[in-house]
N, C-alpha and C. Protein backbone atom coordinates (compact mmCIF):
# COMPACT_ATOMS: atom_id res chain seq x y z
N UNK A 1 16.03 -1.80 2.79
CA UNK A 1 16.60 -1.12 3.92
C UNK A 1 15.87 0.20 4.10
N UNK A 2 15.95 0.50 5.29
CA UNK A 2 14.78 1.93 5.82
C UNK A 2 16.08 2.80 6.64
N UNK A 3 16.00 3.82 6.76
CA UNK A 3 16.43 4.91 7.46
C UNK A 3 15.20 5.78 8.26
N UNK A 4 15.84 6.20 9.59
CA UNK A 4 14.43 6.64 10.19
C UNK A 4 14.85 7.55 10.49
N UNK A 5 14.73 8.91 10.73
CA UNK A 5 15.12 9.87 10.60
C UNK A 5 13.91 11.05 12.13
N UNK A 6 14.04 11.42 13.01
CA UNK A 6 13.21 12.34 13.91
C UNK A 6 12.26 13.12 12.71
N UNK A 7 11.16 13.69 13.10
CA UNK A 7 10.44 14.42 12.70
C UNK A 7 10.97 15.76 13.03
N UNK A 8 11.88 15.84 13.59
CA UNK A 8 12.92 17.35 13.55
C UNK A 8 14.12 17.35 13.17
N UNK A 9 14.09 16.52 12.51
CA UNK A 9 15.44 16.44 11.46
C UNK A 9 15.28 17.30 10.44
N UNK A 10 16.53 18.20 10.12
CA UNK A 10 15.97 19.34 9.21
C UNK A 10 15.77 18.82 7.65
N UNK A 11 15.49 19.38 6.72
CA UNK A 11 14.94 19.00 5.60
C UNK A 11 16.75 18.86 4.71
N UNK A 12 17.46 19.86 5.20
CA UNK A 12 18.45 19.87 4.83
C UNK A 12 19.57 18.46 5.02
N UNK A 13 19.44 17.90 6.01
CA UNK A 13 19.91 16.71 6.30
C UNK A 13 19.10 15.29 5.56
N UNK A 14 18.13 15.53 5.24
CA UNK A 14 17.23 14.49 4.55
C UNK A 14 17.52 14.79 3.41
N UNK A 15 17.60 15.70 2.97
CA UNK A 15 18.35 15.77 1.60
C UNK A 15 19.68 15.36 1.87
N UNK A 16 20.39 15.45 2.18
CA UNK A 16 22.07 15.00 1.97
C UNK A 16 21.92 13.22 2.25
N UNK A 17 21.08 12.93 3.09
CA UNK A 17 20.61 10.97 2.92
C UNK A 17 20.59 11.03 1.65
N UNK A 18 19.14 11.55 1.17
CA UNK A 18 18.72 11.19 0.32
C UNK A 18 19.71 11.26 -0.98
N UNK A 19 20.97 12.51 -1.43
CA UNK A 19 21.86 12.20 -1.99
C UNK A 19 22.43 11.22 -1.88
N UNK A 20 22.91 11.02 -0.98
CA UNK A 20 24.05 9.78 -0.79
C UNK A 20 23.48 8.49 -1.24
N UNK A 21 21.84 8.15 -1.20
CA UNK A 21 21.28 7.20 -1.92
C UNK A 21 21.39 7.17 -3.12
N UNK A 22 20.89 7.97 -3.22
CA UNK A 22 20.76 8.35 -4.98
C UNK A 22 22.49 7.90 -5.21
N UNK A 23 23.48 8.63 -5.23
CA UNK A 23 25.02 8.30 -5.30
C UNK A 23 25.40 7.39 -5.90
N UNK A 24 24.48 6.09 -5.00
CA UNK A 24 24.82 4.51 -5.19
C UNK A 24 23.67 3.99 -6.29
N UNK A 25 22.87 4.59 -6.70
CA UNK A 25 22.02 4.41 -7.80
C UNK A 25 20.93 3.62 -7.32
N UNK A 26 20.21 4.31 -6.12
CA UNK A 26 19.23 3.55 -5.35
C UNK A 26 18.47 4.57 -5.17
N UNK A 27 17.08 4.53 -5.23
CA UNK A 27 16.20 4.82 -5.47
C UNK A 27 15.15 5.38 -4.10
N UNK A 28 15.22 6.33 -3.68
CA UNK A 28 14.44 6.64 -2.18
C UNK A 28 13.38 7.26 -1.81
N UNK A 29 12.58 6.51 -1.24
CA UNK A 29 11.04 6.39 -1.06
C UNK A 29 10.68 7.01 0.36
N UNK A 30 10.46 8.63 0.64
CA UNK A 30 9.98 9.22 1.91
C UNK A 30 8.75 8.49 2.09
N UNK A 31 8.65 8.52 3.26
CA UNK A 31 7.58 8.77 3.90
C UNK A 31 7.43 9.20 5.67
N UNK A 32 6.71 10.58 5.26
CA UNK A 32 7.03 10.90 6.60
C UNK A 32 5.27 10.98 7.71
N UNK A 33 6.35 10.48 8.65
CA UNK A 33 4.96 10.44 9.50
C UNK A 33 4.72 11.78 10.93
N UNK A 34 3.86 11.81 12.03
CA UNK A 34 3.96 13.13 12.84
C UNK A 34 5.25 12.33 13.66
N UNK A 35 5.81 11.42 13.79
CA UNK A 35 6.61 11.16 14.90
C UNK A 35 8.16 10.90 13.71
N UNK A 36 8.29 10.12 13.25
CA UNK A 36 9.76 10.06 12.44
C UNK A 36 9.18 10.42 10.61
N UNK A 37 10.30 10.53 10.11
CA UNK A 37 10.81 10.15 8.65
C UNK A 37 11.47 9.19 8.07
N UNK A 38 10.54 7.85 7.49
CA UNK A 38 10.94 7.04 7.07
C UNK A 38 11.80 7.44 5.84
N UNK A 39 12.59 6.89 5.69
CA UNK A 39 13.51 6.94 3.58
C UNK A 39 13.65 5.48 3.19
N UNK A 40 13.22 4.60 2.45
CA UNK A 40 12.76 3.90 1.73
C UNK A 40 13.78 3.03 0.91
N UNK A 41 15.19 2.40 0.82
CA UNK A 41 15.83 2.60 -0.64
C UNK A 41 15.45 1.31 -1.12
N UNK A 42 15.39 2.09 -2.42
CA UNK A 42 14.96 0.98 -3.05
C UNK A 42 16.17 0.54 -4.13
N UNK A 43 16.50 -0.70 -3.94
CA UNK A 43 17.44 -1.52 -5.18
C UNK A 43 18.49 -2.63 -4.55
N UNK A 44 19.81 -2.62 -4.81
CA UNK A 44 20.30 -3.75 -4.13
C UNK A 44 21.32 -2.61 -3.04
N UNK A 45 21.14 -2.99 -1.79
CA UNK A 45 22.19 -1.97 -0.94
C UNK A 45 23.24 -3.11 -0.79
N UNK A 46 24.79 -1.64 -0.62
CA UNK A 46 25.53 -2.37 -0.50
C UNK A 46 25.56 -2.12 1.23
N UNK A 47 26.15 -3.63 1.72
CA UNK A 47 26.60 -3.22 3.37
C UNK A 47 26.91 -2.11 4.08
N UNK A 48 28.08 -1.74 2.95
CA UNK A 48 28.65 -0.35 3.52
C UNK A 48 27.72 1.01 3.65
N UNK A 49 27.06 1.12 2.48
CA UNK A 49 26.21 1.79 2.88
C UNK A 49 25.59 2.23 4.10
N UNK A 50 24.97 1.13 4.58
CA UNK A 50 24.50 1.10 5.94
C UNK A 50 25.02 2.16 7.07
N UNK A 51 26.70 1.56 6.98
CA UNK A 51 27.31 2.27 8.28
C UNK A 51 27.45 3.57 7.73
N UNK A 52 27.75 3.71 6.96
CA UNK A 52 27.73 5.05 6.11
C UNK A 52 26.67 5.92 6.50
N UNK A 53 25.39 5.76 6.52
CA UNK A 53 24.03 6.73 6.22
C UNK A 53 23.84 6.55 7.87
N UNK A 54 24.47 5.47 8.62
CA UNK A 54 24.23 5.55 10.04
C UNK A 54 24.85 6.27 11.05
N UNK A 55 25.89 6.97 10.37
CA UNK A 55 26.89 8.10 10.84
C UNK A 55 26.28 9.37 10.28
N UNK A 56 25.28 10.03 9.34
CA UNK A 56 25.03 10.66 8.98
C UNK A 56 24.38 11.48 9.95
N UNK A 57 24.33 12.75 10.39
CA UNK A 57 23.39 13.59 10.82
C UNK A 57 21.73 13.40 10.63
N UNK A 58 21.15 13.41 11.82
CA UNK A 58 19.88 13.43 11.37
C UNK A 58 19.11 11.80 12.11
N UNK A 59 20.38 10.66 11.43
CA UNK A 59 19.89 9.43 11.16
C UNK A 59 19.98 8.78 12.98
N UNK A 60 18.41 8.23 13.35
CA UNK A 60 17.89 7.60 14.21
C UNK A 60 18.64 6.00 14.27
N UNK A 61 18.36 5.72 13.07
CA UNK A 61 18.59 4.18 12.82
C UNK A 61 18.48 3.38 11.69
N UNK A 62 19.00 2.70 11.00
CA UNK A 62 19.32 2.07 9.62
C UNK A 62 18.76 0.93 9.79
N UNK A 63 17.85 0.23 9.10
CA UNK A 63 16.86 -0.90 9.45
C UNK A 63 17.24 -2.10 8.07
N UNK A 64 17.76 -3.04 7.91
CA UNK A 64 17.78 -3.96 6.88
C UNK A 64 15.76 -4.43 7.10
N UNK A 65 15.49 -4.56 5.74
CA UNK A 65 14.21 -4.91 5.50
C UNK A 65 14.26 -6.01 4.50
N UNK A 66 13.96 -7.21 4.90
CA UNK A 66 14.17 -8.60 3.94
C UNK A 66 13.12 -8.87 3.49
N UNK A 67 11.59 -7.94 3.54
CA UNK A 67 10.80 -8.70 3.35
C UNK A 67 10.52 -8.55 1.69
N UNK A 68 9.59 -8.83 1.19
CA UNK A 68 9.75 -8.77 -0.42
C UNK A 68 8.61 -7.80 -0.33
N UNK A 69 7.51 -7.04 0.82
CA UNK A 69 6.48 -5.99 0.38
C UNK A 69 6.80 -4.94 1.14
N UNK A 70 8.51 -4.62 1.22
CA UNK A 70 8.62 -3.40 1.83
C UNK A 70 8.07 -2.00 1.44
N UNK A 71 6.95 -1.50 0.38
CA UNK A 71 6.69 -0.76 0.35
C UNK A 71 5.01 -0.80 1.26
N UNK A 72 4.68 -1.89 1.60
CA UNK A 72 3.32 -2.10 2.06
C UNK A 72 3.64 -2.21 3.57
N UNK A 73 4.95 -2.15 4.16
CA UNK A 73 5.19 -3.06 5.41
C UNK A 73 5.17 -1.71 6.04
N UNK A 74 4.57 -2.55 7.32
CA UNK A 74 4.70 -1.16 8.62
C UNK A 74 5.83 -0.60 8.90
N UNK A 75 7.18 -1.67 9.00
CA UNK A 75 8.60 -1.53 9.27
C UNK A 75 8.96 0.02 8.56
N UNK A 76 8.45 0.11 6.75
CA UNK A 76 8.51 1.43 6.41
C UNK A 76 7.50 2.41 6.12
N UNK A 77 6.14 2.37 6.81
CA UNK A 77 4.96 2.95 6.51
C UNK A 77 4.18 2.61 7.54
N UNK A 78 4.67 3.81 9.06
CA UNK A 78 3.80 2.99 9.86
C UNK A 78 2.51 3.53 10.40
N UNK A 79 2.41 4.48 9.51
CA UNK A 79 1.02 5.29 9.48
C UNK A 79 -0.11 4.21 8.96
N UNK A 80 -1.30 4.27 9.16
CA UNK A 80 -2.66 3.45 8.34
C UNK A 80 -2.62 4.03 7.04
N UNK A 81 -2.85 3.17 6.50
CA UNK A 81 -3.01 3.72 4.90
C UNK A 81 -4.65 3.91 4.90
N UNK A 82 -5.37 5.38 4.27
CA UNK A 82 -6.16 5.61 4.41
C UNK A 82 -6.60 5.83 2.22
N UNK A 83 -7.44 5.67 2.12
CA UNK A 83 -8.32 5.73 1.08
C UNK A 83 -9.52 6.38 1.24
N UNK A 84 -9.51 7.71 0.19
CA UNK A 84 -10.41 8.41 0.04
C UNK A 84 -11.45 8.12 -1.48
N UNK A 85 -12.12 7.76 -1.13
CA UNK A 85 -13.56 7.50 -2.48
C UNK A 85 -14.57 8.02 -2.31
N UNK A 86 -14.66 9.44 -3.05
CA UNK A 86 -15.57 10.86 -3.06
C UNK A 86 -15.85 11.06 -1.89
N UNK A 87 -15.41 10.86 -0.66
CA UNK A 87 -15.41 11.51 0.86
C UNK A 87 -15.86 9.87 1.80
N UNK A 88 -15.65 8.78 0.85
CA UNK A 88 -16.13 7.40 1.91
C UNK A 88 -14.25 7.43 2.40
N UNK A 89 -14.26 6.89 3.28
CA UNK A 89 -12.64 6.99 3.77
C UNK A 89 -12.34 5.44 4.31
N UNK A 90 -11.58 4.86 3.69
CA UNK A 90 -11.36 3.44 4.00
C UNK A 90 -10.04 3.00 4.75
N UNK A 91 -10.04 2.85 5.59
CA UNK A 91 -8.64 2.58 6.67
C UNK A 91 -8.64 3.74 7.44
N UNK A 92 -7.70 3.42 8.59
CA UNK A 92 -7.57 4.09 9.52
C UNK A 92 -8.58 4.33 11.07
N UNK A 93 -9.43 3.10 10.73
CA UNK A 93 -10.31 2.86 12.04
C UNK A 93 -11.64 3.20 11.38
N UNK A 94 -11.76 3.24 10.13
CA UNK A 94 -12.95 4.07 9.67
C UNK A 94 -13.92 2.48 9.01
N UNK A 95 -15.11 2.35 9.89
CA UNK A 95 -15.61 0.85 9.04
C UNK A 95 -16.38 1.17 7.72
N UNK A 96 -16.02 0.35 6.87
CA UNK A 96 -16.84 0.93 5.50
C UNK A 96 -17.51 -0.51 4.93
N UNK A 97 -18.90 -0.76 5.13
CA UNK A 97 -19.63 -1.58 4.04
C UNK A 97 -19.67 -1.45 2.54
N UNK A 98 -19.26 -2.37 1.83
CA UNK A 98 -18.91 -2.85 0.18
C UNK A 98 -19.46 -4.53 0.15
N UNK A 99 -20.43 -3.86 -0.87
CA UNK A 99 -21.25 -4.96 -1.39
C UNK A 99 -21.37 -5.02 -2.94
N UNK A 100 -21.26 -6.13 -3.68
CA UNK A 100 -21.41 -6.50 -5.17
C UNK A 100 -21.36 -8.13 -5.55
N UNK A 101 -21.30 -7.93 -6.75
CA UNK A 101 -21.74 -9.60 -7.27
C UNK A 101 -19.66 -9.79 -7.94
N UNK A 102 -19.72 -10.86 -7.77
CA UNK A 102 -18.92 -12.11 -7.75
C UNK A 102 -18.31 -11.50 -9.53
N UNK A 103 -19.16 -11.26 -9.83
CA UNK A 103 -19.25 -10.99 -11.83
C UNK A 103 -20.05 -10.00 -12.25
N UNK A 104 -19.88 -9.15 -12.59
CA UNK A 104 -20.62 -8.23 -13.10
C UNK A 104 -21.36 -8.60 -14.63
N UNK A 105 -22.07 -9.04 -14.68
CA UNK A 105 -22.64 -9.25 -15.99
C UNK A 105 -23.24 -8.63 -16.72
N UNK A 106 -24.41 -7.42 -16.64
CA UNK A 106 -24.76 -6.80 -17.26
C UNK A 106 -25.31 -5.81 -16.36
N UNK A 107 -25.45 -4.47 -17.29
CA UNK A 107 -26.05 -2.95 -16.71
C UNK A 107 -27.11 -3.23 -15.90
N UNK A 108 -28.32 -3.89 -16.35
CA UNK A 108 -29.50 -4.24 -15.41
C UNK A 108 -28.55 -4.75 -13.60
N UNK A 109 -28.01 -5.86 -14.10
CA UNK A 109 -27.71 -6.28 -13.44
C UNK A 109 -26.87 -5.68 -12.18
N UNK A 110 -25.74 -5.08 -12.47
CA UNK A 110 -25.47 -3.85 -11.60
C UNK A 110 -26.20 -2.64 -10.94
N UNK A 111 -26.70 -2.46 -11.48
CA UNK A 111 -28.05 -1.38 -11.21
C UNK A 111 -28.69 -1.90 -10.14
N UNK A 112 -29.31 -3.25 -10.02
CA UNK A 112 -30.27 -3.52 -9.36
C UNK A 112 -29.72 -3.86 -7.83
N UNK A 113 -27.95 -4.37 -8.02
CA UNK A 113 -27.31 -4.49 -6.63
C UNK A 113 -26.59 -3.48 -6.46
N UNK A 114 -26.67 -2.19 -6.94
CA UNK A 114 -26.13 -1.38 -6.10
C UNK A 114 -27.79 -0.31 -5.55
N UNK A 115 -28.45 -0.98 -6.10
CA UNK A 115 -29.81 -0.60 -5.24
C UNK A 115 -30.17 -1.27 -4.09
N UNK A 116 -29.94 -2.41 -3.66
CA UNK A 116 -29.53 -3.55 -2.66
C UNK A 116 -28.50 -2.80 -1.93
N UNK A 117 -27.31 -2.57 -2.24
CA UNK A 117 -26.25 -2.60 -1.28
C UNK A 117 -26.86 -1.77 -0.38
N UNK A 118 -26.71 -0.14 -1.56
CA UNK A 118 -27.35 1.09 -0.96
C UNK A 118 -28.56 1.22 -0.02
N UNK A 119 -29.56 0.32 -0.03
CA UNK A 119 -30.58 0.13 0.54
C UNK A 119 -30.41 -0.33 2.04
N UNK A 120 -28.94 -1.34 2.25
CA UNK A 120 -28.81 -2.47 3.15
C UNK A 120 -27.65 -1.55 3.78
N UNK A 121 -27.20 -0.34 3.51
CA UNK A 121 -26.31 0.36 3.76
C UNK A 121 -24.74 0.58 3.54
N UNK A 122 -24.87 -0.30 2.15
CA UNK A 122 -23.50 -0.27 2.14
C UNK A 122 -22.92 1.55 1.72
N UNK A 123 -21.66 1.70 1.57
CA UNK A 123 -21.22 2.51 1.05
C UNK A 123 -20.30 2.50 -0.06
N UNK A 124 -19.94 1.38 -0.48
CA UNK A 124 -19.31 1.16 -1.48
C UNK A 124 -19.26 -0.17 -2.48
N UNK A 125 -20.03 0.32 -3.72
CA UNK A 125 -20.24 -1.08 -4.87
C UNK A 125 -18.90 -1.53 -5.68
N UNK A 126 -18.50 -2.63 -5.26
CA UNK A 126 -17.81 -3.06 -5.98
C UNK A 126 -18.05 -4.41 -6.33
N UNK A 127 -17.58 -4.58 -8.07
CA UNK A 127 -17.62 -6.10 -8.36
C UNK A 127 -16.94 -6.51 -9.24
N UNK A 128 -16.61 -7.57 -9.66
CA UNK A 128 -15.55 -8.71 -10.17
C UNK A 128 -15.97 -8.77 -11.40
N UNK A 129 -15.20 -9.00 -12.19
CA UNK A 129 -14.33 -8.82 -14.22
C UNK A 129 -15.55 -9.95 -14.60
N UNK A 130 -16.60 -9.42 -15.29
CA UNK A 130 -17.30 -10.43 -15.92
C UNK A 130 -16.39 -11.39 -16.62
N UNK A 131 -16.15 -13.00 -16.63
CA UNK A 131 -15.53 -13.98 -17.36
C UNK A 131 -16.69 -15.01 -18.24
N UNK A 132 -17.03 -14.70 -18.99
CA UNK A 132 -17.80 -15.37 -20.03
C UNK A 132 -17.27 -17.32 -19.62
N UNK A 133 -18.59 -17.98 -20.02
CA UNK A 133 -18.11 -19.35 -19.94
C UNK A 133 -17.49 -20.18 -20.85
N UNK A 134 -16.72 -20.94 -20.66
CA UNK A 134 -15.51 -21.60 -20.96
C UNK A 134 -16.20 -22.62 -20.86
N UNK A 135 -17.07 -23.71 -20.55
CA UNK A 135 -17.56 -24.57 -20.71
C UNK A 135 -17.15 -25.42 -19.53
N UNK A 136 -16.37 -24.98 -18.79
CA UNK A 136 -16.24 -25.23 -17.41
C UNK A 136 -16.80 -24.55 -16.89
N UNK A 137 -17.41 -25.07 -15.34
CA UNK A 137 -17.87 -23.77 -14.00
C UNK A 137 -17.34 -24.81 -12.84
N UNK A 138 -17.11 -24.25 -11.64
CA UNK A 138 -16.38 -24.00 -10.51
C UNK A 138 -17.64 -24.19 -9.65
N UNK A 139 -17.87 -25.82 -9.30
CA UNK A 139 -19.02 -26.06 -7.76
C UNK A 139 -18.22 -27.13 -6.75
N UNK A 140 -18.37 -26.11 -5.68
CA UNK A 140 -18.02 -26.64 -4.85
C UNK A 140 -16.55 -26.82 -4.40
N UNK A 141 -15.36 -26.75 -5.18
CA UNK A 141 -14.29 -26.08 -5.35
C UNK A 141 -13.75 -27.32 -6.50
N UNK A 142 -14.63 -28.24 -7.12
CA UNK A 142 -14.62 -29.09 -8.07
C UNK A 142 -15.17 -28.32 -9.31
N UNK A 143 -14.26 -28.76 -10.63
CA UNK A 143 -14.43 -28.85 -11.98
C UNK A 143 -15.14 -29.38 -12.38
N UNK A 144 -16.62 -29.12 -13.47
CA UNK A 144 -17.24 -30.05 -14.28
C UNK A 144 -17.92 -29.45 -15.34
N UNK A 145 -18.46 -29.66 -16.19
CA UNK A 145 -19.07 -29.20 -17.34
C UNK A 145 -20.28 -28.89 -16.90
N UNK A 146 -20.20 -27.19 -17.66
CA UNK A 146 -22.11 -26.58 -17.78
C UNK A 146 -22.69 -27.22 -18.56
């Protein structure tokens, strides 16, 4: 469940939500954006609640959220989630090239494709958990022995 709250809702009223969450032993997750203030709760709400925090000062609107990635969902985070990596900035309209190998196997080996990426323009090397062989390998989306 989400609470949305104006971006001129005083801080003082977001605190008294945010008590009354806490109260019920639920757990509340701001996030505020330039237009509202999301509040987050996290645990099992009871119904009542609801009408409760929807009479509260401040409160826009009380949102039931069923989905199981409400901390990833726009419903409570409806800003872009942006990622900063030493000034490359990932989300938010910003395009970022990332290039690497499947497996990282050895130092040479990394070295030489993030001289590739860099070359081809990427801006960011990333690559996958070297897994040593098992005596199986994966062609074609079929199982068979190396």
């Amino acid at each position: 469940m989400i609470v949305i709250t104006s971006n001129k809702t005083p801080e003082e009223h977001i605190r008294l939500i945010i008590k009354e969450i806490e109260k019920e032993g639920l757990q509340a997750h701001i996030s505020k954006g330039a237009d509202r203030t999301v509040i987050g709760l996290i645990g099992s709400v009871n119904p009542k609640l609801a009408e409760h925090l929807r009479q509260m000062k401040g409160v826009e609107n009380v949102v039931k959220i069923s989905k199981s990635y409400k901390l990833a969902s726009r419903d409570f985070h409806p800003e872009d989630t942006v990622i900063d990596i030493k000034g490359t900035r990932i989300g938010g309209g910003n395009l970022v090239v990332m290039g690497g190998p499947c497996a990282v196997e050895s130092p040479e080996q990394i070295d030489e494709i993030a001289r590739l990426v860099k070359a081809a323009g990427g801006q960011v090397l990333r690559g996958g958990a070297f897994k040593p062989r098992t005596g199986l390998t994966a062609s074609r989306g079929l199982a068979s022995r190396a």
